[in-house]
N, C-alpha and C. Protein backbone atom coordinates (compact mmCIF):
# COMPACT_ATOMS: atom_id res chain seq x y z
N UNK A 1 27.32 27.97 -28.49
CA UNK A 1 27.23 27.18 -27.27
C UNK A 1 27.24 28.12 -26.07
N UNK A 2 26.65 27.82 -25.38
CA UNK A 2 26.39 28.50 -24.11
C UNK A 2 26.55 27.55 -22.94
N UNK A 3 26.78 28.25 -21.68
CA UNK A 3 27.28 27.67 -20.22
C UNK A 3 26.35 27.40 -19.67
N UNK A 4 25.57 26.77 -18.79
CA UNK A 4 24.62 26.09 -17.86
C UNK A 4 25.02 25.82 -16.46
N UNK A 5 24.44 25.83 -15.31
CA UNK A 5 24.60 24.96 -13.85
C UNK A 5 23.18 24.03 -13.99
N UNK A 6 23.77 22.87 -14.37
CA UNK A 6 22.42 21.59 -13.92
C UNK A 6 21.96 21.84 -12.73
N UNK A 7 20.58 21.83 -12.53
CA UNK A 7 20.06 21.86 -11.21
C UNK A 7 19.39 20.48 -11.06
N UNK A 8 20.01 19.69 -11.59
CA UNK A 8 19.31 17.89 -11.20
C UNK A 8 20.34 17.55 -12.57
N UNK A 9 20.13 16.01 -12.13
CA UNK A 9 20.71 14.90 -12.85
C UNK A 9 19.98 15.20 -14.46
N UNK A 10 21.01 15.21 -15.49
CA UNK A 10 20.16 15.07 -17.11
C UNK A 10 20.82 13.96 -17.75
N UNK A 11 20.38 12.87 -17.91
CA UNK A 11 20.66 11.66 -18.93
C UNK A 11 21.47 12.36 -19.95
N UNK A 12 22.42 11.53 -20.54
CA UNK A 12 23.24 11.84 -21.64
C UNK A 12 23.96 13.35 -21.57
N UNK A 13 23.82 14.00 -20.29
CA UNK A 13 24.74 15.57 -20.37
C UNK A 13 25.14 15.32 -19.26
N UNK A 14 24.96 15.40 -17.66
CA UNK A 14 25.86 15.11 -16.57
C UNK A 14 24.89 15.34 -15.31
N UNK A 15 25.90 15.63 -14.24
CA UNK A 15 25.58 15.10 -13.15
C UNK A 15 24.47 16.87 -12.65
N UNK A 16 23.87 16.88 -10.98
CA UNK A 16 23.86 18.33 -10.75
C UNK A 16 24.96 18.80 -10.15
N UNK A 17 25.23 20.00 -10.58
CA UNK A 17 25.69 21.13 -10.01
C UNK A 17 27.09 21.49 -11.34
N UNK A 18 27.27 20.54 -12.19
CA UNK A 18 27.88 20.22 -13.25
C UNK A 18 27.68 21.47 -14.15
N UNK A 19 28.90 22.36 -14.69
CA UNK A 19 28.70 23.44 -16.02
C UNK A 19 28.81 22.54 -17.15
N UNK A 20 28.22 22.39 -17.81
CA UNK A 20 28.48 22.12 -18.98
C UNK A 20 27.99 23.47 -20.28
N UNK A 21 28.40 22.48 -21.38
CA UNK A 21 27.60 23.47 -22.80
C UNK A 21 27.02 22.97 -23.53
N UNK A 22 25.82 24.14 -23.52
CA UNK A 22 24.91 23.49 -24.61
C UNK A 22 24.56 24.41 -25.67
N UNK A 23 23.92 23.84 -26.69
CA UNK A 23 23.32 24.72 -27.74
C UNK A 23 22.55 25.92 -27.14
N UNK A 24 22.41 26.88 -27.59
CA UNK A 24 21.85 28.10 -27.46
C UNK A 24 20.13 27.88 -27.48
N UNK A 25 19.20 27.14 -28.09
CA UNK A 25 18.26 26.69 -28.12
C UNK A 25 17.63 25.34 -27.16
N UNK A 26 18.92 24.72 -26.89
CA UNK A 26 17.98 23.71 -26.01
C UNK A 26 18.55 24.45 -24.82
N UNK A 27 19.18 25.35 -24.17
CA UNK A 27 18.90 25.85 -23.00
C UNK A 27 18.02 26.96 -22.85
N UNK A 28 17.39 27.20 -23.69
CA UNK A 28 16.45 28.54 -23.50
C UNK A 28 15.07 27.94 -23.45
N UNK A 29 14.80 26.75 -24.31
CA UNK A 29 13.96 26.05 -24.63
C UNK A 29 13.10 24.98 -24.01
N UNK A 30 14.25 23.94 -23.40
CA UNK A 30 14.14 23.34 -22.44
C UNK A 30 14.58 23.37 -21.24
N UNK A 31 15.94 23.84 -20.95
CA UNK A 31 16.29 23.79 -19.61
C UNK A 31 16.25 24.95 -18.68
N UNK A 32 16.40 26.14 -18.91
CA UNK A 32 16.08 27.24 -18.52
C UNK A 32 14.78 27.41 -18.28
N UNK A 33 13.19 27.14 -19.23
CA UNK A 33 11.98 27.12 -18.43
C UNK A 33 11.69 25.92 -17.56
N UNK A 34 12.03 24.89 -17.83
CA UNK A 34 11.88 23.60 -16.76
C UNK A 34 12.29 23.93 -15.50
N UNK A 35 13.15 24.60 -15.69
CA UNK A 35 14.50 24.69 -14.24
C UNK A 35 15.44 23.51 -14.24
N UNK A 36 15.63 22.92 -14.97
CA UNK A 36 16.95 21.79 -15.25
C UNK A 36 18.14 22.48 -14.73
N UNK A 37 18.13 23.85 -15.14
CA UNK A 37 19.23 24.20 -15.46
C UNK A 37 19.43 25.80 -15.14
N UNK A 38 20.72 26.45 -14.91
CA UNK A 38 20.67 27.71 -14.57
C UNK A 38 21.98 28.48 -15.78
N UNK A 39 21.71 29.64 -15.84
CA UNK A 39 22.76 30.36 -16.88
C UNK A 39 23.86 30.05 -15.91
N UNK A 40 25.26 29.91 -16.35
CA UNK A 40 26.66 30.18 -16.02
C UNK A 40 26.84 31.35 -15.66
N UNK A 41 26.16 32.09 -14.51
CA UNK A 41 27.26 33.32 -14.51
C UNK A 41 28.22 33.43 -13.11
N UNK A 42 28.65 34.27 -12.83
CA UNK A 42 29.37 34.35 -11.71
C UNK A 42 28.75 34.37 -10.67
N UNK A 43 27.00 35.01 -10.30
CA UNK A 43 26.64 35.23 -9.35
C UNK A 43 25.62 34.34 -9.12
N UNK A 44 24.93 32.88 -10.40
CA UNK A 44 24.73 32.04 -10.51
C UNK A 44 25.61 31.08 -9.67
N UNK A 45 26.96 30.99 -9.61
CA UNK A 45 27.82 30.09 -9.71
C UNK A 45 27.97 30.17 -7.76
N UNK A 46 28.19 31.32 -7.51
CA UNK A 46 28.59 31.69 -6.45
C UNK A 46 26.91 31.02 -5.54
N UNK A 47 25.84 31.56 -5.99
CA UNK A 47 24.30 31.27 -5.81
C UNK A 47 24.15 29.77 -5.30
N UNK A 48 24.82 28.82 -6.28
CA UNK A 48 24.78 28.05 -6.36
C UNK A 48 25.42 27.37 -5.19
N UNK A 49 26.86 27.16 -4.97
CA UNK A 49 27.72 26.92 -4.10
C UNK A 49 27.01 27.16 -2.70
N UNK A 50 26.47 27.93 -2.73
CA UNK A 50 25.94 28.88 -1.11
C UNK A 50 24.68 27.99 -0.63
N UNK A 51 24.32 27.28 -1.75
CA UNK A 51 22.37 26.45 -1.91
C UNK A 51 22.96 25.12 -2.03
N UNK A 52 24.40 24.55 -2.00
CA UNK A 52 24.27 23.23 -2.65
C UNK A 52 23.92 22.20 -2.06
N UNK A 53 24.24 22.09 -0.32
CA UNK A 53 24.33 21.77 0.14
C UNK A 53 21.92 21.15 0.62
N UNK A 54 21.37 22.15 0.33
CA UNK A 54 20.50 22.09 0.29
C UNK A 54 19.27 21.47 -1.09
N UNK A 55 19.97 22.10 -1.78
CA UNK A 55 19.64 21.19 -3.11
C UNK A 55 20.06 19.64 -3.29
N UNK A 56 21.09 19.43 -2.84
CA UNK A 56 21.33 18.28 -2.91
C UNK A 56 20.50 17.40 -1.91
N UNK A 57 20.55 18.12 -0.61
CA UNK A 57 18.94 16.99 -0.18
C UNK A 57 17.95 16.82 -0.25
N UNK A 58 17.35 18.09 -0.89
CA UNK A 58 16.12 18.45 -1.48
C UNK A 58 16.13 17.13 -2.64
N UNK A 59 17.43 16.95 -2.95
CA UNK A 59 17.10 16.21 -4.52
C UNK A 59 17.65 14.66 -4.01
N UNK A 60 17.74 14.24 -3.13
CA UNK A 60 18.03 13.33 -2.02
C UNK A 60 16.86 12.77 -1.79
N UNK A 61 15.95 13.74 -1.35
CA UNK A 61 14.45 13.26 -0.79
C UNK A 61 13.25 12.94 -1.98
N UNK A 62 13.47 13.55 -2.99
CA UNK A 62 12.65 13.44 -3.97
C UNK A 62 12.96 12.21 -4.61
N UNK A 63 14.03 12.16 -4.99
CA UNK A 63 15.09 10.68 -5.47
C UNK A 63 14.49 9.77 -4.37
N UNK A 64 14.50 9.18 -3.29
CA UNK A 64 13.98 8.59 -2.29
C UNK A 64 12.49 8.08 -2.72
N UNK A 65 11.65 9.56 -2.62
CA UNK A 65 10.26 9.15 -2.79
C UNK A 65 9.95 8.58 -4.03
N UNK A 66 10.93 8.86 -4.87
CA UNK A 66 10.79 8.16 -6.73
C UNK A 66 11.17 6.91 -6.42
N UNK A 67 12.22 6.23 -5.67
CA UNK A 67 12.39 4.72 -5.39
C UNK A 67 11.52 4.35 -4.94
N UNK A 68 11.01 4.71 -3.68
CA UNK A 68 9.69 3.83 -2.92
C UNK A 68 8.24 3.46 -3.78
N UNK A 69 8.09 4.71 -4.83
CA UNK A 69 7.06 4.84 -5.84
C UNK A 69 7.38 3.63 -6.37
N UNK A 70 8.60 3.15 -7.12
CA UNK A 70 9.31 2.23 -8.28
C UNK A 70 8.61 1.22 -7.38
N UNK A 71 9.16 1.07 -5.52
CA UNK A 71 9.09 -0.24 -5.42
C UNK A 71 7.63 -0.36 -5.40
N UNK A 72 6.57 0.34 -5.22
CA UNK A 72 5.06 0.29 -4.90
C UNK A 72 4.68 -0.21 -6.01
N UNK A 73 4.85 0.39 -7.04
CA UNK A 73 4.21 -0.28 -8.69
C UNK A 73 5.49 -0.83 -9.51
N UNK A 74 6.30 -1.79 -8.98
CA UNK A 74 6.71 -2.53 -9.99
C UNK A 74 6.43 -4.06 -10.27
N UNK A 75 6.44 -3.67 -11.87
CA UNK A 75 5.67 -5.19 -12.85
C UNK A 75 4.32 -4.23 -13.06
N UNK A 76 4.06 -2.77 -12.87
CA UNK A 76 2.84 -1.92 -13.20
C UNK A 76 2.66 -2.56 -14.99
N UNK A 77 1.07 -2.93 -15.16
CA UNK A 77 1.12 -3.63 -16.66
C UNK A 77 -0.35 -2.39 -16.70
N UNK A 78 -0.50 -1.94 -17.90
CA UNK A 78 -2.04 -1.04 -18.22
C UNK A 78 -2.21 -1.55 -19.54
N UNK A 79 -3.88 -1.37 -19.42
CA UNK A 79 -4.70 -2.28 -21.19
C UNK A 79 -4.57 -1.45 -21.43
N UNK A 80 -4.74 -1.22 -23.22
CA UNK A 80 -5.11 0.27 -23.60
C UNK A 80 -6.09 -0.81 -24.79
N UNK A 81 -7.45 -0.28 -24.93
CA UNK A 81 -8.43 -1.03 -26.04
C UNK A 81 -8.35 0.11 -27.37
N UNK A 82 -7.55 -0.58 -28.20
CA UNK A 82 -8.22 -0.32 -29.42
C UNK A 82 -8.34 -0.70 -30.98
N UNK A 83 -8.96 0.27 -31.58
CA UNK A 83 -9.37 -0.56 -32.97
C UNK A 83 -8.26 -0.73 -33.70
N UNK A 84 -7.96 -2.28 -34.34
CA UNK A 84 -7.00 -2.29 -35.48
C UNK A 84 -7.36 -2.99 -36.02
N UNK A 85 -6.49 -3.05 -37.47
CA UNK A 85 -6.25 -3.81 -38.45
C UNK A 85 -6.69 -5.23 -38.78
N UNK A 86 -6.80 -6.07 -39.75
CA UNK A 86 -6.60 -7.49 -39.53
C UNK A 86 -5.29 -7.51 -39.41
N UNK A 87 -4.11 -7.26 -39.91
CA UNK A 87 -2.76 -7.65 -39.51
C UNK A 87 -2.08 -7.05 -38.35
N UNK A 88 -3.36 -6.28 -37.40
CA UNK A 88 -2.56 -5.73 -36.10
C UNK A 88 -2.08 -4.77 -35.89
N UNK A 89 -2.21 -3.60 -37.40
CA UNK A 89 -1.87 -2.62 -37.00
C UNK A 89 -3.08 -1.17 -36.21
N UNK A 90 -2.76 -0.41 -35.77
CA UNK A 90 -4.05 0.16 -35.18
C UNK A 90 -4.24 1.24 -36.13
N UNK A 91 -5.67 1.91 -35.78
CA UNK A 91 -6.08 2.36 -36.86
C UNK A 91 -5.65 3.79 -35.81
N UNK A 92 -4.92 4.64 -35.92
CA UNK A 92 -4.37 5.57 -35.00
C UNK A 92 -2.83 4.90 -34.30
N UNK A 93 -2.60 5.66 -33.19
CA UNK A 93 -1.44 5.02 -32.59
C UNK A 93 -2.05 5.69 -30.82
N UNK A 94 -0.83 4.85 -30.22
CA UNK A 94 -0.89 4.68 -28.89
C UNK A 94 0.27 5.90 -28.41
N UNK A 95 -0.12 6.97 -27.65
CA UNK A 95 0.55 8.30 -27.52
C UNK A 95 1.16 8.02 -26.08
N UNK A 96 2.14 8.99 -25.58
CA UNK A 96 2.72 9.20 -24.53
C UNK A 96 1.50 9.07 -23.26
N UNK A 97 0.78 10.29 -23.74
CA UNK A 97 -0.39 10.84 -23.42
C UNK A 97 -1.42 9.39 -22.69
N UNK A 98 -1.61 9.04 -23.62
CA UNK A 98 -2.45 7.65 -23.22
C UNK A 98 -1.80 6.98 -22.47
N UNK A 99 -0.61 6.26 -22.62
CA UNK A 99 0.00 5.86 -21.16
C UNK A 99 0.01 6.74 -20.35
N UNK A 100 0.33 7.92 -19.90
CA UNK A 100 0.46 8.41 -18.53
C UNK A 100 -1.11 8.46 -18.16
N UNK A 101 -2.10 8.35 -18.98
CA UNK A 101 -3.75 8.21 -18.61
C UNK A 101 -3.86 6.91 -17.89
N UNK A 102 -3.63 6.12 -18.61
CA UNK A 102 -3.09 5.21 -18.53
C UNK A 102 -2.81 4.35 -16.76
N UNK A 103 -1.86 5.14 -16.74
CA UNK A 103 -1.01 5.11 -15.16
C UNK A 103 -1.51 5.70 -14.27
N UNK A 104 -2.20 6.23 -14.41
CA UNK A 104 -2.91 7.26 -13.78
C UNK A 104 -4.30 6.46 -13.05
N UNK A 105 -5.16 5.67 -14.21
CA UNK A 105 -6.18 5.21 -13.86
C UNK A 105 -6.01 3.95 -13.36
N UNK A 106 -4.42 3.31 -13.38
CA UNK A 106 -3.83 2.52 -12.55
C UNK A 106 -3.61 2.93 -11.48
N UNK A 107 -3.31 4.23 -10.56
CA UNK A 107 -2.95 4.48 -9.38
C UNK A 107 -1.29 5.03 -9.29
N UNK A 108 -0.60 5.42 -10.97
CA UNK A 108 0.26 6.21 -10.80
C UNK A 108 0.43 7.02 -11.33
N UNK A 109 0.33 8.07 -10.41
CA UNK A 109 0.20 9.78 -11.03
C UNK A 109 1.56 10.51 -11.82
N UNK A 110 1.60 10.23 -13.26
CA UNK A 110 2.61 10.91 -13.82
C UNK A 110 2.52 11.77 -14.85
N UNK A 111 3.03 12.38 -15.62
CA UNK A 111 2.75 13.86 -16.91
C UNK A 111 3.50 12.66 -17.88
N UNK A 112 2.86 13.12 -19.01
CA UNK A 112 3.59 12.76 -20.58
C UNK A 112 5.10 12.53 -20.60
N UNK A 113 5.21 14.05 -19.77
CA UNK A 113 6.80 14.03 -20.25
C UNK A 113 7.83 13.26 -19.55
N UNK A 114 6.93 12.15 -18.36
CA UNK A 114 7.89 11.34 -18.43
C UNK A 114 7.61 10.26 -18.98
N UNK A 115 6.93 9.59 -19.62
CA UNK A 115 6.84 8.76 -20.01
C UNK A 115 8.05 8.27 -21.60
N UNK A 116 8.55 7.66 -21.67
CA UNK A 116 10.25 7.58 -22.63
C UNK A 116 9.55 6.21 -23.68
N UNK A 117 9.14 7.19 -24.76
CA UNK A 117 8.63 7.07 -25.45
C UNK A 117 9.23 7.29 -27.23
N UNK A 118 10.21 6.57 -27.81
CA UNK A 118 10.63 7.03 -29.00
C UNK A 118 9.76 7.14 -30.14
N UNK A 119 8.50 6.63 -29.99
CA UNK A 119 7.53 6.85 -31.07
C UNK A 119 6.53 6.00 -30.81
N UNK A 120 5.54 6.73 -31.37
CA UNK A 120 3.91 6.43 -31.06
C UNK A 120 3.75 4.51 -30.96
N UNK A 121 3.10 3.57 -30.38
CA UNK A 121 2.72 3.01 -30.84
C UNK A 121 2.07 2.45 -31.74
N UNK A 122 2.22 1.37 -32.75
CA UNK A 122 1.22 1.39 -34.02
C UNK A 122 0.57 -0.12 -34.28
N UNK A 123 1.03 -0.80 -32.91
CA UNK A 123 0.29 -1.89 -33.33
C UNK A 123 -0.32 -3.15 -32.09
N UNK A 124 -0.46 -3.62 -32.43
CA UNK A 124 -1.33 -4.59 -31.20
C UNK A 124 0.23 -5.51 -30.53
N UNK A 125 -0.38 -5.58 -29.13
CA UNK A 125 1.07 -6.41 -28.63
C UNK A 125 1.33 -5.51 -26.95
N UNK A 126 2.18 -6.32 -26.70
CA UNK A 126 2.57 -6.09 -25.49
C UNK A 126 3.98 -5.17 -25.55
N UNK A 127 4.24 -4.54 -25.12
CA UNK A 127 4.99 -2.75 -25.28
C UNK A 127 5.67 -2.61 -23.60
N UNK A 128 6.90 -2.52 -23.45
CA UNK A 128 7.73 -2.39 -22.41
C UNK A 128 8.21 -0.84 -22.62
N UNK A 129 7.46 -0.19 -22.09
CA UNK A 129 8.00 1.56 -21.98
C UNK A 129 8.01 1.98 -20.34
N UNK A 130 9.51 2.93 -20.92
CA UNK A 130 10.22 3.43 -19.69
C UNK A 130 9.63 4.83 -19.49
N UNK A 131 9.46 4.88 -17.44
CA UNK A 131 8.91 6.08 -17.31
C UNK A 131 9.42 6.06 -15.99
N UNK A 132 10.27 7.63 -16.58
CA UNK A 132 11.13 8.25 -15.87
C UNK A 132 10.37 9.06 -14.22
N UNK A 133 10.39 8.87 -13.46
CA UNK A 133 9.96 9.11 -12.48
C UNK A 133 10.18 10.07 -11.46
N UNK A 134 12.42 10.01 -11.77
CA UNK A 134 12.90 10.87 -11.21
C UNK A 134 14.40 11.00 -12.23
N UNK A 135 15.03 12.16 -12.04
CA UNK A 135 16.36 11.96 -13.19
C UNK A 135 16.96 10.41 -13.12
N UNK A 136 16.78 9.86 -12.34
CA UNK A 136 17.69 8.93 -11.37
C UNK A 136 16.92 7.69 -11.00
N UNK A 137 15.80 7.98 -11.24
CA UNK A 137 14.59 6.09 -10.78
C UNK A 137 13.80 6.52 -12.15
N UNK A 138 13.72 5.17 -12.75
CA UNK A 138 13.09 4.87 -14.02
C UNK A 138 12.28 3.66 -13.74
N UNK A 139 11.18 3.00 -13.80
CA UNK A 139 10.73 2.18 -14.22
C UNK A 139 10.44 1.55 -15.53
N UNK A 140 10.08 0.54 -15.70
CA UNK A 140 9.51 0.16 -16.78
C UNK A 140 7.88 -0.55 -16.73
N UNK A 141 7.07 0.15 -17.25
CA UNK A 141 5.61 0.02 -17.29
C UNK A 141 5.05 -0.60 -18.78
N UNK A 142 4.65 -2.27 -18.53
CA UNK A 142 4.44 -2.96 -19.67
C UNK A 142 2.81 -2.67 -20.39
N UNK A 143 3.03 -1.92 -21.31
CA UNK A 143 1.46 -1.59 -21.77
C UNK A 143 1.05 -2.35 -22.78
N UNK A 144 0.08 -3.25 -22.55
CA UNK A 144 -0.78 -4.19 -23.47
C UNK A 144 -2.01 -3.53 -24.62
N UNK A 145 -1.81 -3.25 -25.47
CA UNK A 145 -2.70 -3.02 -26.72
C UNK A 145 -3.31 -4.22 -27.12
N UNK A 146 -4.57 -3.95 -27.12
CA UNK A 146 -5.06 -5.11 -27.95
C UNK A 146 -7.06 -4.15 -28.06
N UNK A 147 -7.57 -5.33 -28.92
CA UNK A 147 -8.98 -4.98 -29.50
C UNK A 147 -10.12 -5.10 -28.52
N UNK A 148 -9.91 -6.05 -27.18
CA UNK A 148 -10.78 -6.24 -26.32
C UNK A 148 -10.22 -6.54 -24.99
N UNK A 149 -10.93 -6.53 -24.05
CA UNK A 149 -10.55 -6.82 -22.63
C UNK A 149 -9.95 -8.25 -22.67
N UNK A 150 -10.80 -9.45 -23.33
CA UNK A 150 -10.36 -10.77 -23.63
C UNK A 150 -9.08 -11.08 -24.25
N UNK A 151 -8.76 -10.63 -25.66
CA UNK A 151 -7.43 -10.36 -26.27
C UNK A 151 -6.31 -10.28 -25.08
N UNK A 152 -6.90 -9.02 -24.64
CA UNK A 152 -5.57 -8.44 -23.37
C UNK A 152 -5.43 -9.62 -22.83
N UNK A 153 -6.07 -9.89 -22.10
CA UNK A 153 -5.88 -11.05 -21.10
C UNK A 153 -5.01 -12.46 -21.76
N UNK A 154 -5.49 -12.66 -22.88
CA UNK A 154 -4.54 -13.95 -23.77
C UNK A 154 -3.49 -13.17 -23.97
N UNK A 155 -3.44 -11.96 -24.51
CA UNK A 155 -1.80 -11.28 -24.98
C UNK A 155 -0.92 -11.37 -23.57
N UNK A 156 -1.91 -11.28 -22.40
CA UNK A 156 -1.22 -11.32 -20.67
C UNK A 156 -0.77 -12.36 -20.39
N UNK A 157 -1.08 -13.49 -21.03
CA UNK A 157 -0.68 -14.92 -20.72
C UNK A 157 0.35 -15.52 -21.28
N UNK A 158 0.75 -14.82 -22.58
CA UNK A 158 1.57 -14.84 -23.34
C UNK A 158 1.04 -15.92 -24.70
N UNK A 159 0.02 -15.65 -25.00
CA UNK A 159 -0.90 -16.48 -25.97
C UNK A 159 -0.45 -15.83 -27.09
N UNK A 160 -0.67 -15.93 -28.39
CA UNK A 160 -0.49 -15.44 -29.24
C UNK A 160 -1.90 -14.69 -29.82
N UNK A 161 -2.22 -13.53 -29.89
CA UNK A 161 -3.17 -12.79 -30.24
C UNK A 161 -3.62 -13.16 -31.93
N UNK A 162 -4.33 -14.23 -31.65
CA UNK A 162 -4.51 -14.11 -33.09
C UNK A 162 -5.22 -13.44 -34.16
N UNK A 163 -4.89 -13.33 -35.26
CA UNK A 163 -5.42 -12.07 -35.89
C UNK A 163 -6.95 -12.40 -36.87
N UNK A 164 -7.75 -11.62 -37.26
CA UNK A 164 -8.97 -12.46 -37.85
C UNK A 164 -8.80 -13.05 -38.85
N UNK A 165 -7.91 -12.58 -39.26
CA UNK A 165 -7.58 -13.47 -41.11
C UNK A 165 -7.01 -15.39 -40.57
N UNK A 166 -6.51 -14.73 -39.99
CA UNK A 166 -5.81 -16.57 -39.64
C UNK A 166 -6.84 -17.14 -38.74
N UNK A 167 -7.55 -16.37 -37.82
CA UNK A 167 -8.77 -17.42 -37.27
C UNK A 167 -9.57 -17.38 -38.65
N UNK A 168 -10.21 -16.66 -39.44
CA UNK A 168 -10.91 -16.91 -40.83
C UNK A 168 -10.14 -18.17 -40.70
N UNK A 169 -9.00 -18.21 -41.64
CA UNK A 169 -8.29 -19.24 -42.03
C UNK A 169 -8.20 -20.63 -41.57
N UNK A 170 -8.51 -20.71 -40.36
CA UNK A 170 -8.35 -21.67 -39.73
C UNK A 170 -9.66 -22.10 -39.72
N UNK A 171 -11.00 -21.50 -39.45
CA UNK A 171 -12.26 -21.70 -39.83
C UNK A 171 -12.49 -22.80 -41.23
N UNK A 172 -11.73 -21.89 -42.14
CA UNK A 172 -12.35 -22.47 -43.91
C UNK A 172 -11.64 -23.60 -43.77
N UNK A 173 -10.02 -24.16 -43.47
CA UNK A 173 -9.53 -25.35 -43.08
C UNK A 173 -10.28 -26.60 -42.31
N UNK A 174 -11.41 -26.24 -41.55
CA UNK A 174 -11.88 -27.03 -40.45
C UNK A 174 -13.01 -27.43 -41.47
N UNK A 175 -13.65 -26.47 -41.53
CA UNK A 175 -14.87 -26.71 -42.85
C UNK A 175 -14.53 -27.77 -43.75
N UNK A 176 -13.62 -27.57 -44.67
CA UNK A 176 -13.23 -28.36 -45.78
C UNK A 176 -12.91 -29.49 -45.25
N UNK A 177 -11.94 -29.83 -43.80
CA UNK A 177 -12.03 -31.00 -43.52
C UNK A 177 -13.14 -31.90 -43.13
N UNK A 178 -13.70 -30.98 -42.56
CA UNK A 178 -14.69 -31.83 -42.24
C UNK A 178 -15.72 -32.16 -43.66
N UNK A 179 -15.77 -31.23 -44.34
CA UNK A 179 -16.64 -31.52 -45.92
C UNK A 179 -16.26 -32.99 -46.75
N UNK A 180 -14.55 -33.37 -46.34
CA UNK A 180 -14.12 -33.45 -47.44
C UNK A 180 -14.19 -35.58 -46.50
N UNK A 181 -14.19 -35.08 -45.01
CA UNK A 181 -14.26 -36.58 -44.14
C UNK A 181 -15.81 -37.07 -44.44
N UNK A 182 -16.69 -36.04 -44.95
CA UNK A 182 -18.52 -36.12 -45.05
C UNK A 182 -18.29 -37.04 -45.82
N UNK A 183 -17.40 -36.78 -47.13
CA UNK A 183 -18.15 -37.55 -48.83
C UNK A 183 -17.38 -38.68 -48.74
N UNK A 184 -16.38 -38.81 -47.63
CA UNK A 184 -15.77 -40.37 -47.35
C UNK A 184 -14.30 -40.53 -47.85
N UNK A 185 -14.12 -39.25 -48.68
CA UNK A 185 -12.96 -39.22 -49.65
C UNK A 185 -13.04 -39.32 -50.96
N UNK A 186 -14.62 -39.16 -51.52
CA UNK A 186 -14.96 -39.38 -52.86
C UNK A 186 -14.13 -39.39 -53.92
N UNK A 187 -13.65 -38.13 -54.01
CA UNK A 187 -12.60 -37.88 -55.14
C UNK A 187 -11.54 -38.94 -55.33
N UNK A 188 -11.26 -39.77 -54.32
CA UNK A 188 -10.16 -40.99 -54.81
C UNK A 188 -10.89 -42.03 -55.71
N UNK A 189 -12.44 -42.25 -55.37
CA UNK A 189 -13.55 -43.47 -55.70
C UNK A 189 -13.55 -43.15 -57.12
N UNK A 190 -13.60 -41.76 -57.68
CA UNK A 190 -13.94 -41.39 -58.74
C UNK A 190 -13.73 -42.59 -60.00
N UNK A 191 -14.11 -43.10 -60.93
CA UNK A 191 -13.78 -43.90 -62.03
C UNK A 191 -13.43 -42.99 -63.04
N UNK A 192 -12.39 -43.87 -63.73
CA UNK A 192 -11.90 -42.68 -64.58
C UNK A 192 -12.09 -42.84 -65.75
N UNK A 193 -11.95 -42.11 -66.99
CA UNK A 193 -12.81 -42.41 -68.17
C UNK A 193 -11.72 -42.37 -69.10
């Protein structure tokens, strides 16, 4: 374990300006090239103290412009079209990547890595994913999967997307009724031998 100075807010480890410890790999890995984070040393520490006062409004103002963003696009909903399954699953999955494209071609400019994402999408439906904006302002951006622009729009309404096997299904049902209202009900007339 090794010592750190947070240089911003980190979910699940603490606040800025906070030492904590971390593994030897996720500070070399992640927080040390990001700039999350600074080594523990004395002249770090001292560095720090002397800047805090400035960092903290630096990270004041950015925090700010991440709220006003939240309030500009919130209820932000993006289609994403693609091919799946008869039971809805897609033939691929729906990536970080593609939402922040995504958001983007909506009018909000963000990278992958914020988008809070525990695993790929894999199937048709309406998808509530969080995207982190600032340590501290998160939205939630509802992304609609489906096979066509039309779909989307019924999955938007809160319709039930139905899948081709059950419209099939519902097809051969209509058929037969109606086949079966043609012959009058024959099969009851039948005489029996």
């Amino acid at each position: 374990m090794i010592e750190v100075i947070l240089m911003q807010r980190i979910e699940k480890l603490g606040q800025m300006g906070e030492v904590v410890r971390v593994k030897p790999g996720y500070a070399r890995n992640y927080l040390l090239p990001r700039g999350k984070a600074i080594r523990a040393t004395r002249e770090n520490l001292e560095r720090f103290e002397r800047e805090r006062a400035q960092l903290e409004a630096q990270n004041l103002k950015r925090r700010e412009e991440a709220e006003r963003v939240a309030e500009r696009v919130a209820g932000l909903a993006v289609v994403l079209i693609r091919s799946a399954g008869e039971s809805g699953s897609l033939y691929g999955s729906v990536t970080a990547r593609d939402i922040a494209e995504a958001c983007k071609a909506a009018g909000l400019t963000i990278d992958r890595q914020q988008v809070q994402l525990d695993q790929p999408i894999k199937a048709l439906g309406l998808w509530q994913v969080r995207v982190q904006l600032h340590p501290e302002v998160a939205i939630t951006v509802t992304v609609n999967v489906a096979r066509s622009a039309e779909e989307a729009e019924r999955q938007a309404r809160g319709e039930a997307a139905p899948t081709e096997a059950v419209e099939e299904a519902a097809s051969l049902e209509e058929q037969l009724a109606a086949e079966l209202a043609g012959e009058g009900g024959g099969a009851a007339e039948r005489p029996r031998a």
